[in-house]
Protein backbone atom coordinates (compact mmCIF):
# COMPACT_ATOMS: atom_id res chain seq x y z
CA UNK A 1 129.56 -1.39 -41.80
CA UNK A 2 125.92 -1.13 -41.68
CA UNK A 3 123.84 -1.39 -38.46
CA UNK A 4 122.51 -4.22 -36.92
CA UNK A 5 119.53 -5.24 -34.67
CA UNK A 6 121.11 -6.60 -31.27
CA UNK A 7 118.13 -7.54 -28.94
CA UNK A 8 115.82 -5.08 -28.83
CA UNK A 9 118.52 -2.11 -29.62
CA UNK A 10 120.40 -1.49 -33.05
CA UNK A 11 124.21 -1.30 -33.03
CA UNK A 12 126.41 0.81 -34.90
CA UNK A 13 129.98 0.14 -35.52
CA UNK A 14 132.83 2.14 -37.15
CA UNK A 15 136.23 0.87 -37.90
CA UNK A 16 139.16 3.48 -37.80
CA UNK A 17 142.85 2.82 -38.40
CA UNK A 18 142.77 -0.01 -36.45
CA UNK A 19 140.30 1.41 -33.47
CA UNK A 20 136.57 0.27 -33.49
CA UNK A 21 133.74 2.32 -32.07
CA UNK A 22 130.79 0.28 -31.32
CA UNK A 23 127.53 2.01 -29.89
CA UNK A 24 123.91 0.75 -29.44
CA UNK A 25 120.63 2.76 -29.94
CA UNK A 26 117.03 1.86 -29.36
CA UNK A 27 116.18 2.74 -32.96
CA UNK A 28 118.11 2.16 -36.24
CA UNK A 29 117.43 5.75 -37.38
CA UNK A 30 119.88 6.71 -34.54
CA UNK A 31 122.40 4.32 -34.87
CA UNK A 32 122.22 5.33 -38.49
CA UNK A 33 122.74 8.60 -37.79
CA UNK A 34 125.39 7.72 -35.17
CA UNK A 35 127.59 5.91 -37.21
CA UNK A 36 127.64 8.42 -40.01
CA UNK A 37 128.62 11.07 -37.77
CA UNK A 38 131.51 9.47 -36.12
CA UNK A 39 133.09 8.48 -39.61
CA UNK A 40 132.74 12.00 -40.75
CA UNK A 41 134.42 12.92 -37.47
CA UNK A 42 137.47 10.21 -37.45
CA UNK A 43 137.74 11.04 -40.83
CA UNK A 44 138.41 14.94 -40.34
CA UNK A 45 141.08 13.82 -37.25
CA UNK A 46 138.37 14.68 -34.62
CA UNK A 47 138.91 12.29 -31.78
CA UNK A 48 135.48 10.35 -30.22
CA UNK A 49 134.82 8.93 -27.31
CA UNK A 50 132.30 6.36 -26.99
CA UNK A 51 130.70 6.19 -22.91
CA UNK A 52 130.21 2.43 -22.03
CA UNK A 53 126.63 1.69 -22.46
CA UNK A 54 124.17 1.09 -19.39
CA UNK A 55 122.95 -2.56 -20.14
CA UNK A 56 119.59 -2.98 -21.26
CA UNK A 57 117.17 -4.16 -19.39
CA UNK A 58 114.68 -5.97 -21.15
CA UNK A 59 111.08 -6.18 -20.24
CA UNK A 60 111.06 -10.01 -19.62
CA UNK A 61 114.01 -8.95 -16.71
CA UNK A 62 111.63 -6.47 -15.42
CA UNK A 63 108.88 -8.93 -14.94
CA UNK A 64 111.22 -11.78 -13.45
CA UNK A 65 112.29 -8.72 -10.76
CA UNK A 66 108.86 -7.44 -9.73
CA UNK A 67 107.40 -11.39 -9.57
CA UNK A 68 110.37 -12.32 -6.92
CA UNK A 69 109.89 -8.47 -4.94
CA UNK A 70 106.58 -7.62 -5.79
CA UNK A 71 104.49 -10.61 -5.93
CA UNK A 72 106.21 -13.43 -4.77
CA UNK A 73 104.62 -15.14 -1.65
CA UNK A 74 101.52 -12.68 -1.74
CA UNK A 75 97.45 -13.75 -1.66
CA UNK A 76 98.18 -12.49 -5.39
CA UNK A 77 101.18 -14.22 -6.36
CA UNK A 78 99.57 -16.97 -8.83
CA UNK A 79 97.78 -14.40 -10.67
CA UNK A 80 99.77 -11.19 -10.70
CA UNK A 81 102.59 -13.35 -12.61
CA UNK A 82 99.58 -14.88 -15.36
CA UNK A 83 98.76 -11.26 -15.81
CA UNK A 84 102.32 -9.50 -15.77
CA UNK A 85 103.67 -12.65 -18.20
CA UNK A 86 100.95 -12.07 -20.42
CA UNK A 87 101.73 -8.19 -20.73
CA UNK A 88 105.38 -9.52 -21.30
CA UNK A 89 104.34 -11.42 -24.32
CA UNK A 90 101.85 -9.37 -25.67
CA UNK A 91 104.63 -6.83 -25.40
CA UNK A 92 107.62 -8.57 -26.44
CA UNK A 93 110.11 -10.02 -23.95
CA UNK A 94 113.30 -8.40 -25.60
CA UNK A 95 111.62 -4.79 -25.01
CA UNK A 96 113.78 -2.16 -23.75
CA UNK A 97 111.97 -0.95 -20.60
CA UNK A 98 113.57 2.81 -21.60
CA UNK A 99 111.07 2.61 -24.48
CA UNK A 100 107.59 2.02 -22.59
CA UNK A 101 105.06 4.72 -23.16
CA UNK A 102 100.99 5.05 -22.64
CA UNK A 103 100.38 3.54 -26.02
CA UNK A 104 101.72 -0.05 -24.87
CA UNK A 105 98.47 0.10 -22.46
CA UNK A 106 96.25 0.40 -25.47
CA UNK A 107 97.98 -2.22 -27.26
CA UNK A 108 97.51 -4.62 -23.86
CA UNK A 109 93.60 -3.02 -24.51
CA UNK A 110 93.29 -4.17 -27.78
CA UNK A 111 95.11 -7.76 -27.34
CA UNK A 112 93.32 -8.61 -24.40
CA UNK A 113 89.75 -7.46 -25.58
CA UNK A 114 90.56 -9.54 -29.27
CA UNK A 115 90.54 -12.46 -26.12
CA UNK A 116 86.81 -11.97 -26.06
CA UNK A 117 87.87 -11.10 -22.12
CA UNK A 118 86.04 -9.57 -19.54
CA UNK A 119 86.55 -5.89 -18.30
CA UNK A 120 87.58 -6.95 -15.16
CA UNK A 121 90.79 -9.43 -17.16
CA UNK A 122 91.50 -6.44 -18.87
CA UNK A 123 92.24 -4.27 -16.19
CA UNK A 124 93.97 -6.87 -14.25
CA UNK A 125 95.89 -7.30 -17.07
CA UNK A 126 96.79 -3.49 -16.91
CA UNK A 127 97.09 -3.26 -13.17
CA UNK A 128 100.35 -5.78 -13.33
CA UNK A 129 101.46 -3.51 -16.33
CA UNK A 130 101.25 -0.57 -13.89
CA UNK A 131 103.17 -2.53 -11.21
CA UNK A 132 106.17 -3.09 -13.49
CA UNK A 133 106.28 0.45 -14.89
CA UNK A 134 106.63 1.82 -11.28
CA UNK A 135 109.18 -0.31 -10.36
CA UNK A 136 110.74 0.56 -13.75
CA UNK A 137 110.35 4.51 -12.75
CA UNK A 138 111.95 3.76 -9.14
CA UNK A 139 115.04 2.22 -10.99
CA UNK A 140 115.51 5.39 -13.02
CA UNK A 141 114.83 3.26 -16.19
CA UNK A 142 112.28 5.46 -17.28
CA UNK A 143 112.14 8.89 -16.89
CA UNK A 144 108.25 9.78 -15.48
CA UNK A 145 105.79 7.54 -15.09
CA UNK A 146 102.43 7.81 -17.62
CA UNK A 147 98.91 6.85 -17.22
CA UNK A 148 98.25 3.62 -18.21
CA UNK A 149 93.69 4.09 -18.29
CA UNK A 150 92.16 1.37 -16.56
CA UNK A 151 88.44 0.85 -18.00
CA UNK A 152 85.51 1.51 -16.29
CA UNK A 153 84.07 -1.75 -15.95
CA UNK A 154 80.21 -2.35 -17.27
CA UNK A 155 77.96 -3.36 -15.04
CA UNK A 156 77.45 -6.86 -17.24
CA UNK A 157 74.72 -9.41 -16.37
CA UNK A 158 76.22 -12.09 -14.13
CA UNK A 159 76.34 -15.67 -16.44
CA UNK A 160 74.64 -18.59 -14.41
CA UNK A 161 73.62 -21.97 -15.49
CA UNK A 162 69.98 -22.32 -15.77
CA UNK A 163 68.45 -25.97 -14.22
CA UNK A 164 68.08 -27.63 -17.70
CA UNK A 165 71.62 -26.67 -18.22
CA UNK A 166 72.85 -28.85 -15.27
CA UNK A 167 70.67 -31.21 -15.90
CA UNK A 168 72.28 -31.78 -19.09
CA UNK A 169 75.51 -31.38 -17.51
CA UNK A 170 74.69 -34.30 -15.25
CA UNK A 171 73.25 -36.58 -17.87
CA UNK A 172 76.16 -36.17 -19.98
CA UNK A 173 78.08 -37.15 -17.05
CA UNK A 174 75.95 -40.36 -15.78
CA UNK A 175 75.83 -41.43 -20.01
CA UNK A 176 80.16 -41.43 -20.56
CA UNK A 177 80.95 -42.42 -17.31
CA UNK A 178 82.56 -39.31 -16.03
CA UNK A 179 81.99 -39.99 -12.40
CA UNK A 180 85.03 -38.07 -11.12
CA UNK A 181 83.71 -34.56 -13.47
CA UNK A 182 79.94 -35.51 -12.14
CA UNK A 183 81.08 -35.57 -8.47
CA UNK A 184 83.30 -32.53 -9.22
CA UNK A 185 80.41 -30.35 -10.78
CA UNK A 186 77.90 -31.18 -7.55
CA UNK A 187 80.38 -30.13 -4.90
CA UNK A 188 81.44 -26.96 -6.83
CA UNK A 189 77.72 -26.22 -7.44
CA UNK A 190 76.45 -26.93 -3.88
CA UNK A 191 79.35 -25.34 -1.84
CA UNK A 192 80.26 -22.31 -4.28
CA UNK A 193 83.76 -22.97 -3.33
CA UNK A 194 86.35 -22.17 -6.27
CA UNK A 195 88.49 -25.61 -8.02
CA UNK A 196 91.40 -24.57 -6.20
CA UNK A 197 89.65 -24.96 -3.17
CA UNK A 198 87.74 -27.89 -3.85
CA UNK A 199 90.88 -30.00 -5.25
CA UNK A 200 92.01 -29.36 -1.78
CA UNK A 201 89.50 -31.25 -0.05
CA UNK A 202 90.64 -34.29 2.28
CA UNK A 203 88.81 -36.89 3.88
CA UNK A 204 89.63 -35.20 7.41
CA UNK A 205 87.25 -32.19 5.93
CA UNK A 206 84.48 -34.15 4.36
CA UNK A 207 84.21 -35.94 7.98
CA UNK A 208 83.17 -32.71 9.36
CA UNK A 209 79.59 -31.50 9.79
CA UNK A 210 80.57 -28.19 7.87
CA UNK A 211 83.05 -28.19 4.79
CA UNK A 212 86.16 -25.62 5.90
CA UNK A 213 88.24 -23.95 3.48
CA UNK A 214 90.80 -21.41 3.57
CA UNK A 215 89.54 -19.04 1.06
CA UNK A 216 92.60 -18.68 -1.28
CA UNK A 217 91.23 -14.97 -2.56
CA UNK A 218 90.31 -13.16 0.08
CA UNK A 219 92.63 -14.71 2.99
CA UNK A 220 90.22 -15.97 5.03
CA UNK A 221 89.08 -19.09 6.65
CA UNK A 222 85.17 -19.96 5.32
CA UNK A 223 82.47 -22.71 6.19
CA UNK A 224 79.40 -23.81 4.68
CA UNK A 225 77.04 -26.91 5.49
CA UNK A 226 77.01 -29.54 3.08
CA UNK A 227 73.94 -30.49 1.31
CA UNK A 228 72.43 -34.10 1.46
CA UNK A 229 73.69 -34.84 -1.98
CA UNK A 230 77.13 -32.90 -1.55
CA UNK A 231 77.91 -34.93 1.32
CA UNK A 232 76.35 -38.35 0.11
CA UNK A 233 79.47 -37.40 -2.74
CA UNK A 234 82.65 -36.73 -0.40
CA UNK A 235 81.64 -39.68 1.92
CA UNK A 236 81.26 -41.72 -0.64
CA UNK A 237 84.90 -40.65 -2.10
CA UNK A 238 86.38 -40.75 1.54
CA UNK A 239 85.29 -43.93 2.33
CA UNK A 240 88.01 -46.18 0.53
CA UNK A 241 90.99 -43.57 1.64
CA UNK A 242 93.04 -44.49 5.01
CA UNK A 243 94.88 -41.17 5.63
CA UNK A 244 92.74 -38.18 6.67
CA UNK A 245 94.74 -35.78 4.84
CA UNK A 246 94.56 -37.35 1.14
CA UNK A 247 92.63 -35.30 -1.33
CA UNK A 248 89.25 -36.31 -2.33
CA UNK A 249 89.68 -35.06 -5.96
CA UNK A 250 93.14 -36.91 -7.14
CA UNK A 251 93.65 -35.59 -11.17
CA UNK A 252 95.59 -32.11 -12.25
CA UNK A 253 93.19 -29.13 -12.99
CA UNK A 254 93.98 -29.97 -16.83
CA UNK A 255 92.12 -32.84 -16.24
CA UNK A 256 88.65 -31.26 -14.93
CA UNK A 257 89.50 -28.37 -18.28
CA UNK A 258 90.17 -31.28 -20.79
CA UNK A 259 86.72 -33.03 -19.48
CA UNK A 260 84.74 -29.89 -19.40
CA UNK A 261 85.63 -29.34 -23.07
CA UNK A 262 84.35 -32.71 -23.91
CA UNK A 263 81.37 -31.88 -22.37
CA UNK A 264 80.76 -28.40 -24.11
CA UNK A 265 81.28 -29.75 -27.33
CA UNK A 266 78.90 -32.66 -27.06
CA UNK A 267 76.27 -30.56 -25.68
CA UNK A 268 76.58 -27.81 -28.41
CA UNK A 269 78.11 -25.14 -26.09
CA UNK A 270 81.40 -24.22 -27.69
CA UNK A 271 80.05 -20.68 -28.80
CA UNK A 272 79.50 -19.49 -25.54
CA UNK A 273 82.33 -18.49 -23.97
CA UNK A 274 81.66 -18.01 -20.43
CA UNK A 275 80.48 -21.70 -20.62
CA UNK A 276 83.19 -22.38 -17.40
CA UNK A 277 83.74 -24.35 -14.30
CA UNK A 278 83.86 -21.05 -12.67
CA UNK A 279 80.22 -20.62 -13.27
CA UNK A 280 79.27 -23.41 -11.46
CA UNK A 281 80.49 -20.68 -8.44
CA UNK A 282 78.02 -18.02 -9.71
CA UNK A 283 75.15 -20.36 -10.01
CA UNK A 284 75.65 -21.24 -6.83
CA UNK A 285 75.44 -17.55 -4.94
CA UNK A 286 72.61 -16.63 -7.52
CA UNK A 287 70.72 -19.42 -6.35
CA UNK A 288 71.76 -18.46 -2.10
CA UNK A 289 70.18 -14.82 -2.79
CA UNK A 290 66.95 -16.64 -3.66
CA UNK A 291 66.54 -17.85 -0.83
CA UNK A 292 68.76 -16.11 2.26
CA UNK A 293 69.49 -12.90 2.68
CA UNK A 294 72.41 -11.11 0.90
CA UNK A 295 74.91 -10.74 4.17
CA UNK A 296 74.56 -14.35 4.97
CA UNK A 297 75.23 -15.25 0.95
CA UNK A 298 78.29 -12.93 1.41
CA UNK A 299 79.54 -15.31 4.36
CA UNK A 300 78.90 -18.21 2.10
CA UNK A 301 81.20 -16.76 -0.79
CA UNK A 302 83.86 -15.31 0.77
CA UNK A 303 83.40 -12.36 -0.63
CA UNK A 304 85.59 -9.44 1.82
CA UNK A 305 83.02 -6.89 0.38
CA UNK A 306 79.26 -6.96 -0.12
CA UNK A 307 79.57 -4.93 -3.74
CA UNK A 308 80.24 -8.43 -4.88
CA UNK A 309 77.64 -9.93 -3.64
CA UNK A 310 75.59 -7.33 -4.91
CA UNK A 311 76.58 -7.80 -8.35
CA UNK A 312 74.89 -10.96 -7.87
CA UNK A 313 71.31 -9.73 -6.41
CA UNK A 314 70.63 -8.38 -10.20
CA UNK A 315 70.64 -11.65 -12.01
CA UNK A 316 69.02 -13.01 -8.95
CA UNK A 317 65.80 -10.67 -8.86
CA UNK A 318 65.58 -11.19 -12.82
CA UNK A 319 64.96 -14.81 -11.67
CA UNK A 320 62.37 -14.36 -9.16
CA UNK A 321 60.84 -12.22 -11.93
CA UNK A 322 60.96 -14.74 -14.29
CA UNK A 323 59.63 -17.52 -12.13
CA UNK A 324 56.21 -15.46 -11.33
CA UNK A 325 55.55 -14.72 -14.99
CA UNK A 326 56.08 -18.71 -15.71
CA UNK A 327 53.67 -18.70 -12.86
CA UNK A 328 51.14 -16.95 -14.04
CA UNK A 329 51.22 -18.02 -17.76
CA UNK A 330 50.64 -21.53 -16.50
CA UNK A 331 47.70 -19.98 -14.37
CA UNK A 332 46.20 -18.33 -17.23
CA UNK A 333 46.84 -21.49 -19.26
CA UNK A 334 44.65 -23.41 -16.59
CA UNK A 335 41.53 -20.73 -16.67
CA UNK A 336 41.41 -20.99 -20.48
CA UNK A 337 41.26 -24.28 -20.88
């Protein structure tokens, strides 16, 4: 009978006075081949002995084993299993593991950068790929380990709202009545902290004279002082709330996405990709380093290591650039006239 696919293997079958031989392969050439062997041999009295298959394991079992022994309960955890799921789908989830090779890590290349993504999303993407693979080589699964070619990440300009931008952001806000995306958007953009972080905030922490977080990325515990206008907006949402512990920000981060959308579209900014919440945490260290030096920004951010920070001092000095030329074209404006 001819072969058939059975998860990600082929199976070959061959019926024999009575006795059937069944077999799986990882390709149907084999299991071709197999089966037409075997009759030839039955057929010519030879007798054949078919070895009891190892199971497969499948590439969606290999990511369910490294997210519970691996990742599970790390700093990590939340994105090490959005990266390693999305390598499971882009890769299939019925995969053999036996079959994984260095040209799956181009094909994670090619998906992820058809994303529009970042270098840095790219080779996180690969990094979980690489986690899985190892595990897969200490399980004898696969038989040497191959190199899977991070990318050397470009130095790309860091995106940052400009002031008319968040000015339009605001007056969007203040015309539909999105109070709860208006307050969200000042907080984010006055204390740099991420949403995670500022979802979390209580009314215990907007009653102190510093905001606190426990920095979610880098492990540590952070403060930074509150602007006049950043605390004039948690007061004001702490005031009606009796228990100290209840979250200032009450709606799913959906909500803030689904909002944020409305808000790009209306304002003509659905081409630009990097148009984000998350930027709102750039603009915000971008704007430190005009003012304070780069180690105190660092403290401010969270960042463990000041190469981030640095990252940040470009885009920064660009703007200081930028503001002196405005400078002096209004000066020479003011002579000629």
């Amino acid at each position: 009978m001819p072969v058939k696919p059975r998860g990600a293997s082929w199976q070959a079958a061959v019926s024999h006075k009575g006795t059937r031989l069944r077999k799986d392969f990882p390709t149907k050439l084999e299991a071709e081949i197999w089966e037409a062997e075997t009759k030839a041999a039955l057929l010519s009295g030879k007798e054949v002995v078919v070895k009891t298959a190892e199971p497969v394991m499948t590439l969606q079992h290999l990511f369910d084993l490294v997210a519970e022994t691996r990742w599970r309960g790390t700093k990590g955890e939340k994105t090490a299993l959005i990266n390693g799921q999305h390598v499971v789908n882009i890769l299939g989830p019925q995969r053999d593991v036996k079959t994984l090779c260095y040209e799956d890590s181009l094909t994670i290349k090619k998906t992820v950068t058809g994303w529009k993504r970042a270098d840095a999303t790219i080779n996180r993407k690969l990094a979980a790929f690489s986690t899985m693979v190892k595990e897969a080589y200490k399980l004898g699964k696969i038989d040497k380990l191959f190199d899977i070619g991070l990318i050397k990440e470009r130095n790309t300009r860091v995106r940052y709202y400009e002031d008319k931008e968040l000015d339009q952001m605001l007056a969007w806000c203040d015309e539909m009545l999105e109070d709860e995306l208006r307050d969200y958007i000042i907080v984010s953009l006055d204390t740099g902290f991420r949403q995670g972080e500022v979802l979390k905030i209580t009314k215990r922490d907007a009653e102190l004279e510093d905001l606190w977080t426990f920095d979610t990325k880098a492990g540590d515990k952070r403060d930074v002082p509150l602007t006049a206008r950043a605390r004039e907006v948690l007061l004001r949402r702490a005031k009606p709330l009796n228990d100290p512990d209840a979250k200032l920000f009450t709606q799913k981060p959906a909500w803030y996405r689904e909002h944020w959308k409305s808000m790009q579209s209306d304002l003509g900014m659905t081409d630009d990709n990097n148009y984000v919440p998350h930027v709102l945490r750039h603009t915000f260290v971008t704007n430190m380093l005009l003012h304070t030096d780069i180690r105190t920004v660092q403290e401010l951010a969270g960042h463990k290591r000041i190469e981030t920070t640095m990252r940040y001092a470009k885009t920064s000095a660009e703007r200081k650039r930028l503001a002196i030329k405005r400078m002096s074209d209004y000066q020479g404006a003011e002579i000629g006239a």
